[in-house]
Protein backbone atom coordinates (compact mmCIF):
# COMPACT_ATOMS: atom_id res chain seq x y z
CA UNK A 1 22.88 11.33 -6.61
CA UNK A 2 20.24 13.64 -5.19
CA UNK A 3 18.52 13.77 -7.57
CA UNK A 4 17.79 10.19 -7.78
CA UNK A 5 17.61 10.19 -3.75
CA UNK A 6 14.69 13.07 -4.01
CA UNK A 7 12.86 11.40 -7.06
CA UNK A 8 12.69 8.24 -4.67
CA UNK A 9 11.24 9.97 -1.50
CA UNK A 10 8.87 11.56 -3.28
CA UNK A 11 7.87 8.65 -5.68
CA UNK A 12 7.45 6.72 -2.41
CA UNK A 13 5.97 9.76 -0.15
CA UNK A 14 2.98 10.20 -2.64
CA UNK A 15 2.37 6.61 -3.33
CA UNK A 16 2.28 6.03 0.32
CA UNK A 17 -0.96 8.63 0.43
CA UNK A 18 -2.36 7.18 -2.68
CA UNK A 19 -1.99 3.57 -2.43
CA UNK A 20 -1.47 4.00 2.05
CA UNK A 21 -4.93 1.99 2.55
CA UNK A 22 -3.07 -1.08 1.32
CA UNK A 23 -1.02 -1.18 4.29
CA UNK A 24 -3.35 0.02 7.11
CA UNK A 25 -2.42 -2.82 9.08
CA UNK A 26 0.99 -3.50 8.37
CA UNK A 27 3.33 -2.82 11.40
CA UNK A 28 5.27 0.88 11.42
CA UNK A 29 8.65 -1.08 11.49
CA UNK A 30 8.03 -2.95 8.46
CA UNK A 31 7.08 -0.12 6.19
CA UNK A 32 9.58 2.04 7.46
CA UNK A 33 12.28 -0.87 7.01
CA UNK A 34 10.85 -0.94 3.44
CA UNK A 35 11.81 2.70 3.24
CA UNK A 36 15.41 2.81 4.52
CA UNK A 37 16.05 -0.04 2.01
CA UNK A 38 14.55 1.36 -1.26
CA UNK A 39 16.45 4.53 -0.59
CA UNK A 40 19.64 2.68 0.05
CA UNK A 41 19.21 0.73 -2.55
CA UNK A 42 18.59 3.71 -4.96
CA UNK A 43 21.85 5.33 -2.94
CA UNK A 44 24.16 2.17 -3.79
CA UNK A 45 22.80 2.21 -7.60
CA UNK A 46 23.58 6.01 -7.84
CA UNK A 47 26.97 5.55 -6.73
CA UNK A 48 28.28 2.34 -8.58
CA UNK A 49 25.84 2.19 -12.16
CA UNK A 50 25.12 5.91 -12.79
CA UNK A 51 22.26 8.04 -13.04
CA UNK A 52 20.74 6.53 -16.16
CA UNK A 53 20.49 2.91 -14.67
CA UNK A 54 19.62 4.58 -11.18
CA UNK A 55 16.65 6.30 -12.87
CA UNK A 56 15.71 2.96 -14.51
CA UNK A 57 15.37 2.27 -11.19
CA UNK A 58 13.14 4.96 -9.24
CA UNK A 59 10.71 4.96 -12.16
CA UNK A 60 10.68 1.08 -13.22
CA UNK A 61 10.63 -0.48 -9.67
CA UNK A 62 7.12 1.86 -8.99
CA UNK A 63 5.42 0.92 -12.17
CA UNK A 64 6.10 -2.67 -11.73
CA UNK A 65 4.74 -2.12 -8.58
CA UNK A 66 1.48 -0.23 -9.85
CA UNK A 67 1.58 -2.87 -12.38
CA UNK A 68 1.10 -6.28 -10.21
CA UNK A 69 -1.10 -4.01 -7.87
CA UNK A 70 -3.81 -3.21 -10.60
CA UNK A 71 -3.33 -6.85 -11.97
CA UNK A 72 -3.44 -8.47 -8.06
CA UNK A 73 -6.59 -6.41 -7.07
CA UNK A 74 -8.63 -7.25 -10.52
CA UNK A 75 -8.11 -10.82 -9.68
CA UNK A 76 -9.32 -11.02 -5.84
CA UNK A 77 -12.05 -8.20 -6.70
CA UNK A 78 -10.53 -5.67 -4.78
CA UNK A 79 -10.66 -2.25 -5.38
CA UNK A 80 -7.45 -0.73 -6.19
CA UNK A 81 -7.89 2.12 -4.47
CA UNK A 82 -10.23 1.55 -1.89
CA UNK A 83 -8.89 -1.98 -1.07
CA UNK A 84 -12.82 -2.96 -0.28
CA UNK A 85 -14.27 -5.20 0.03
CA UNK A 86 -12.29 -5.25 3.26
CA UNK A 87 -13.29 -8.32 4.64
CA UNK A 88 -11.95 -9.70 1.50
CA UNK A 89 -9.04 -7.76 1.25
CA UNK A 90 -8.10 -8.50 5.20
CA UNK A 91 -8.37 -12.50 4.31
CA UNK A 92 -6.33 -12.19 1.53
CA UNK A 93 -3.52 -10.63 3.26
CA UNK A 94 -4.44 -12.37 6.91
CA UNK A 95 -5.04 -9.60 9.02
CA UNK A 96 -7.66 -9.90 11.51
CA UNK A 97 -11.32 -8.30 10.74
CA UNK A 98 -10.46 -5.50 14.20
């Protein structure tokens, strides 16, 4: 189970620096909300499906992820890793230009 637990921190600690810029403007409760639940969720796995379905898991939830990202920013013409234009990429998700 810690395994899985670490492998999911991680996963999420480095793709929070890499892809971060994506959610400049999102409030601090709702990414830390997101989080508490993907490590639960990867706790309750671990405990009732086993390791091999938990891993499933920690590595195929990311890539999915990583997946509709690449695909979502090629079709609005955003970078996907500089999420620029901004403009564009602020009117696409709502936020306000400030």
């Amino acid at each position: 189970m810690f395994l899985e637990l670490f492998l999911t921190a991680a996963i999420m600690g480095v793709g929070n620096i890499i892809f971060g810029v994506f959610e400049e403007k999102t409030s601090a409760w709702r990414r830390v909300l997101k989080y508490i639940l993907v490590i639960l969720i990867t706790f309750i796995l671990s405990r009732s499906v086993g390791r091999f379905w938990t891993l499933v898991w920690v590595f195929g939830a990311p890539l999915m992820g990583l997946a509709f990202h690449f695909w979502w920013c090629k079709k609005h013409g955003i970078g996907i890793f500089s999420a620029e234009p901004k403009e564009k990429y602020y009117k696409l998700r709502g936020w306000d230009k400030t």
